[in-house]
C-alpha atoms as a PDB file:
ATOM      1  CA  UNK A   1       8.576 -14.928 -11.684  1.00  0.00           C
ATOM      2  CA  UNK A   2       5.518 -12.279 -11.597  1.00  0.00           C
ATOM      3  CA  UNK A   3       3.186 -14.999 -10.140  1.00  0.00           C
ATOM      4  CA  UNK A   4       5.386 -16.197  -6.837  1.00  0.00           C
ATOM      5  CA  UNK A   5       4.050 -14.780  -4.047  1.00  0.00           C
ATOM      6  CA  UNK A   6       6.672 -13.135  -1.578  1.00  0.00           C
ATOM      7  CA  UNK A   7       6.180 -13.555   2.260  1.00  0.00           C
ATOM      8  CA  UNK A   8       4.571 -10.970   3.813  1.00  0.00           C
ATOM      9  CA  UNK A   9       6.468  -9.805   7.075  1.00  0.00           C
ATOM     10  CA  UNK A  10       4.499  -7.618   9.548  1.00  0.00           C
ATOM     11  CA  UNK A  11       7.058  -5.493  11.703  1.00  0.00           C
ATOM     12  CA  UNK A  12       4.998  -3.903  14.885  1.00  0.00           C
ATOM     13  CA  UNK A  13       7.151  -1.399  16.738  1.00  0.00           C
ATOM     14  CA  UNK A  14       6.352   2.317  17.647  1.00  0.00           C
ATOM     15  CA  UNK A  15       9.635   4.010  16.729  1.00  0.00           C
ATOM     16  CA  UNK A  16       9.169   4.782  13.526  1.00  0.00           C
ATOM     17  CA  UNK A  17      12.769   5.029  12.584  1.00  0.00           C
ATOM     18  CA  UNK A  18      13.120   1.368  13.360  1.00  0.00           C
ATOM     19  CA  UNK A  19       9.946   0.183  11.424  1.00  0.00           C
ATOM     20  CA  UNK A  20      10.936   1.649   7.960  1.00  0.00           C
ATOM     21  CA  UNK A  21      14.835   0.838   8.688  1.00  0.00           C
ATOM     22  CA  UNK A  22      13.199  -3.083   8.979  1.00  0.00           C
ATOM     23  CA  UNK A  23      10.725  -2.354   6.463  1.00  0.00           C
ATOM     24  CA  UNK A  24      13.285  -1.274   3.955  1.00  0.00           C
ATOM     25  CA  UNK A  25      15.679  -4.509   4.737  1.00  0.00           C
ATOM     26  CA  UNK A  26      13.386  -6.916   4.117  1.00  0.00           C
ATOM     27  CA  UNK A  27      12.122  -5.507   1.330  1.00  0.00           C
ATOM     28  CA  UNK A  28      15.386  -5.774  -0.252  1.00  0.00           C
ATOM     29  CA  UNK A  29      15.543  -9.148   0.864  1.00  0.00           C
ATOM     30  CA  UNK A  30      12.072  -9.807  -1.395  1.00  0.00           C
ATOM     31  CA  UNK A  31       9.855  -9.996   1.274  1.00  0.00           C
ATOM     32  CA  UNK A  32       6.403  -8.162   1.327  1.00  0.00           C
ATOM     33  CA  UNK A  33       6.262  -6.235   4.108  1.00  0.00           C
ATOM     34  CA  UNK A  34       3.309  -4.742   6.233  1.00  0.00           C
ATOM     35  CA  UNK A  35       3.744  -1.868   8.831  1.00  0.00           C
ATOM     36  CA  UNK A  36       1.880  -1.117  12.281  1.00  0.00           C
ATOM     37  CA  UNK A  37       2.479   1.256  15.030  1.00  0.00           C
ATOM     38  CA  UNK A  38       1.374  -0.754  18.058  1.00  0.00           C
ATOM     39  CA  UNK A  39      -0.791  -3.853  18.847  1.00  0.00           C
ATOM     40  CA  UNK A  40      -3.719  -1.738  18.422  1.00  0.00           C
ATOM     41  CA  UNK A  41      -2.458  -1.415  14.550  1.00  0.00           C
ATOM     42  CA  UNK A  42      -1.425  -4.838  14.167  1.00  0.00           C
ATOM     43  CA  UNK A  43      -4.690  -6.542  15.386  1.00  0.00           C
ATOM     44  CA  UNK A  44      -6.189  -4.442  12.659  1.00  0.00           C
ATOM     45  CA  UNK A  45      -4.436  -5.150  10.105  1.00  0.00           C
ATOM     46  CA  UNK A  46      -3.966  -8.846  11.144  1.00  0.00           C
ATOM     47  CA  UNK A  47      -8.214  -9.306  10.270  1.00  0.00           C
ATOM     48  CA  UNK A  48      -6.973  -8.598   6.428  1.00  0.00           C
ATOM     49  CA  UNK A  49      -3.154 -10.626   6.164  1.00  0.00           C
ATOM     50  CA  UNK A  50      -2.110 -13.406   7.280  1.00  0.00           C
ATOM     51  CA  UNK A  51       1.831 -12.656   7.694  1.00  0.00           C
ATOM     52  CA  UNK A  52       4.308 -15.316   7.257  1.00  0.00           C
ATOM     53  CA  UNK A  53       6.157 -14.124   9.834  1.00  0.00           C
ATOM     54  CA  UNK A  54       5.924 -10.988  12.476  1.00  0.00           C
ATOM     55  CA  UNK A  55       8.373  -9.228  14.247  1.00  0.00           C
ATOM     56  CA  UNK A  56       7.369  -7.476  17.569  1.00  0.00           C
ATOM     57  CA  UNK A  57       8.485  -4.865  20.179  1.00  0.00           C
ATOM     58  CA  UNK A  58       7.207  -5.294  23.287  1.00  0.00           C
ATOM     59  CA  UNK A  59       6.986  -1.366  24.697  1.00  0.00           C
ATOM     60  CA  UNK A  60       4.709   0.751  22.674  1.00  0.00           C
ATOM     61  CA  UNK A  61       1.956   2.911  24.080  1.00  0.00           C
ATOM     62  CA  UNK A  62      -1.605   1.310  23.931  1.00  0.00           C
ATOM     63  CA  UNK A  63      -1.894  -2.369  23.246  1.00  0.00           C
ATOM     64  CA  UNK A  64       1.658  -3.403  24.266  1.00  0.00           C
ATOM     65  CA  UNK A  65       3.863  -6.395  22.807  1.00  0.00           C
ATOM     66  CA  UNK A  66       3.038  -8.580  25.444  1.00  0.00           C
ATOM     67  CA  UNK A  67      -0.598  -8.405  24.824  1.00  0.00           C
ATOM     68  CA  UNK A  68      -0.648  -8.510  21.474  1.00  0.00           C
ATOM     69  CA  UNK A  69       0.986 -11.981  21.868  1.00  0.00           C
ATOM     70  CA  UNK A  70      -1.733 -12.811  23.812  1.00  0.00           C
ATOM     71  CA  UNK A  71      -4.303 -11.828  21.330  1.00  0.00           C
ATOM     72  CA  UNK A  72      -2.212 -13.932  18.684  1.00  0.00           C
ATOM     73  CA  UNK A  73      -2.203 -17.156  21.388  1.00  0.00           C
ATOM     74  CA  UNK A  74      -5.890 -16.787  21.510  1.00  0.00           C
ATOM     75  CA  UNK A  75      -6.715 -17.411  18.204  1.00  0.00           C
ATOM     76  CA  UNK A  76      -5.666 -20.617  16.913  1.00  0.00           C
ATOM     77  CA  UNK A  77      -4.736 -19.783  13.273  1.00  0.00           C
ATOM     78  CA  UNK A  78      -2.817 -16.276  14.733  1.00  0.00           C
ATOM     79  CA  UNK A  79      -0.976 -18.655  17.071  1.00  0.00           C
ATOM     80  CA  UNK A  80       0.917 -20.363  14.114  1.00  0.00           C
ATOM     81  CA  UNK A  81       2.591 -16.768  12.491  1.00  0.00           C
ATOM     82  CA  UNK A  82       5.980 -16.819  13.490  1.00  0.00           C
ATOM     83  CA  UNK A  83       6.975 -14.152  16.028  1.00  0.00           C
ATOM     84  CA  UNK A  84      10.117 -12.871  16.962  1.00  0.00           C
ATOM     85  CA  UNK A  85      10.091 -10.399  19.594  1.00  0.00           C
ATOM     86  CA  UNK A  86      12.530  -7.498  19.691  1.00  0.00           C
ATOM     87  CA  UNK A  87      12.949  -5.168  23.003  1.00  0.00           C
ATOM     88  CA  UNK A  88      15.403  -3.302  24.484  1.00  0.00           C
ATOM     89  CA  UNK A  89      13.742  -5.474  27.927  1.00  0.00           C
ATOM     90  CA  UNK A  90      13.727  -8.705  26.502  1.00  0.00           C
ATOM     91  CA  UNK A  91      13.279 -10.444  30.190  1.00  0.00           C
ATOM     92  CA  UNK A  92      10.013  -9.324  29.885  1.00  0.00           C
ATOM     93  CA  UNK A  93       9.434 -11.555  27.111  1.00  0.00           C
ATOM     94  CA  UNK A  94       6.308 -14.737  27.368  1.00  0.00           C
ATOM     95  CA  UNK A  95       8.158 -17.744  27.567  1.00  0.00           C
ATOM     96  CA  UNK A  96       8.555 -19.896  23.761  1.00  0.00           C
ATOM     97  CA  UNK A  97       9.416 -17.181  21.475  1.00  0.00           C
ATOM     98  CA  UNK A  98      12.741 -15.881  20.024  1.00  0.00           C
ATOM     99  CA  UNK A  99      13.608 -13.067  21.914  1.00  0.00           C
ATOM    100  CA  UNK A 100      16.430 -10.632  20.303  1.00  0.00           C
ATOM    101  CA  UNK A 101      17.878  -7.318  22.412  1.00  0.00           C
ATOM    102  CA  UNK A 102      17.980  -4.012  21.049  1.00  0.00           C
ATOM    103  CA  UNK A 103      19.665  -3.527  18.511  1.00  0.00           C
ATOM    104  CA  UNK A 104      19.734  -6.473  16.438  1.00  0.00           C
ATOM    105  CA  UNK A 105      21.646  -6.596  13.387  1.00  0.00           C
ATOM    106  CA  UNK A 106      18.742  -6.924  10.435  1.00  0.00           C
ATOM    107  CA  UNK A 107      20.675 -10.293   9.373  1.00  0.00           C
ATOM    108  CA  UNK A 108      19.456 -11.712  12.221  1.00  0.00           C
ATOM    109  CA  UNK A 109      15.970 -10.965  11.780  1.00  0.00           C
ATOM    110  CA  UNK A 110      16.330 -11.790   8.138  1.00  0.00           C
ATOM    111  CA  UNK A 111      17.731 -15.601   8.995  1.00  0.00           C
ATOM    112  CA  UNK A 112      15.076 -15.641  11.773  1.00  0.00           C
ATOM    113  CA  UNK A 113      11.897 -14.839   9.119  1.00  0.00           C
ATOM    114  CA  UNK A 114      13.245 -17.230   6.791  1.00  0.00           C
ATOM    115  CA  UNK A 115      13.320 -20.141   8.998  1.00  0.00           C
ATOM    116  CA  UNK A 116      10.355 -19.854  10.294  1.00  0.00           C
ATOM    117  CA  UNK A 117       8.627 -19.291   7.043  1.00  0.00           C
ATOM    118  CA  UNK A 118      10.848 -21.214   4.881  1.00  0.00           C
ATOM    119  CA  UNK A 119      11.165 -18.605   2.812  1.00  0.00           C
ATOM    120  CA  UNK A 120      12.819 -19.301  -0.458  1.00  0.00           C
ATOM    121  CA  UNK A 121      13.986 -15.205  -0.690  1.00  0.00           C
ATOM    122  CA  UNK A 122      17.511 -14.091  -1.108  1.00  0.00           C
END
């Protein structure tokens, strides 16, 4: 079906191992799929998509996890992407998000993105 659009995922992490490991399982799982660096990355890229879901660690260098949530919660179509947030701290998590520890098994993150964005992928 050349004309179905796939959800767009973007994963925001700085280890770069991690973000094409992600990147390459959802792919495979027919999502589109968008790549940043940090929150610095992200926010730019966020002014061109709209993702259908994001996935998030919260320790990177520059614009950190936590504040790019609060960039998304100040914008009031940004506050309705789905965001799940992945960290090797996840206590330091903002309160009303799915929180998942480092490592996560992709699965998780797969079921997690197509919940949220009732995703119709396989």
């Amino acid at each position: 079906m050349e004309n179905a659009k796939c959800p767009r995922v973007l994963i925001v992490d700085d280890d770069a191992d991690i973000r094409d490991t992600l990147g390459e399982l959802f792919r495979r799982h027919g999502f589109e799929v968008e790549l940043a660096c940090d929150g610095a990355d992200a926010i730019e890229r966020l002014d061109q998509l709209r993702p259908a879901a994001m996935i998030v660690d919260l320790m990177m260098p520059g614009i950190i996890g936590e504040e790019l949530i609060d960039y998304l919660q100040s914008d009031d179509e940004l506050a309705t992407i789905p965001v799940a947030i992945v960290s090797a701290v996840p206590q330091r998590a903002p309160a009303g998000y799915s929180v998942f520890r480092k490592p996560v098994p992709g699965r998780v993150l797969i079921d997690f993105v197509r919940a949220k964005s009732k995703a119709q992928v396989t």
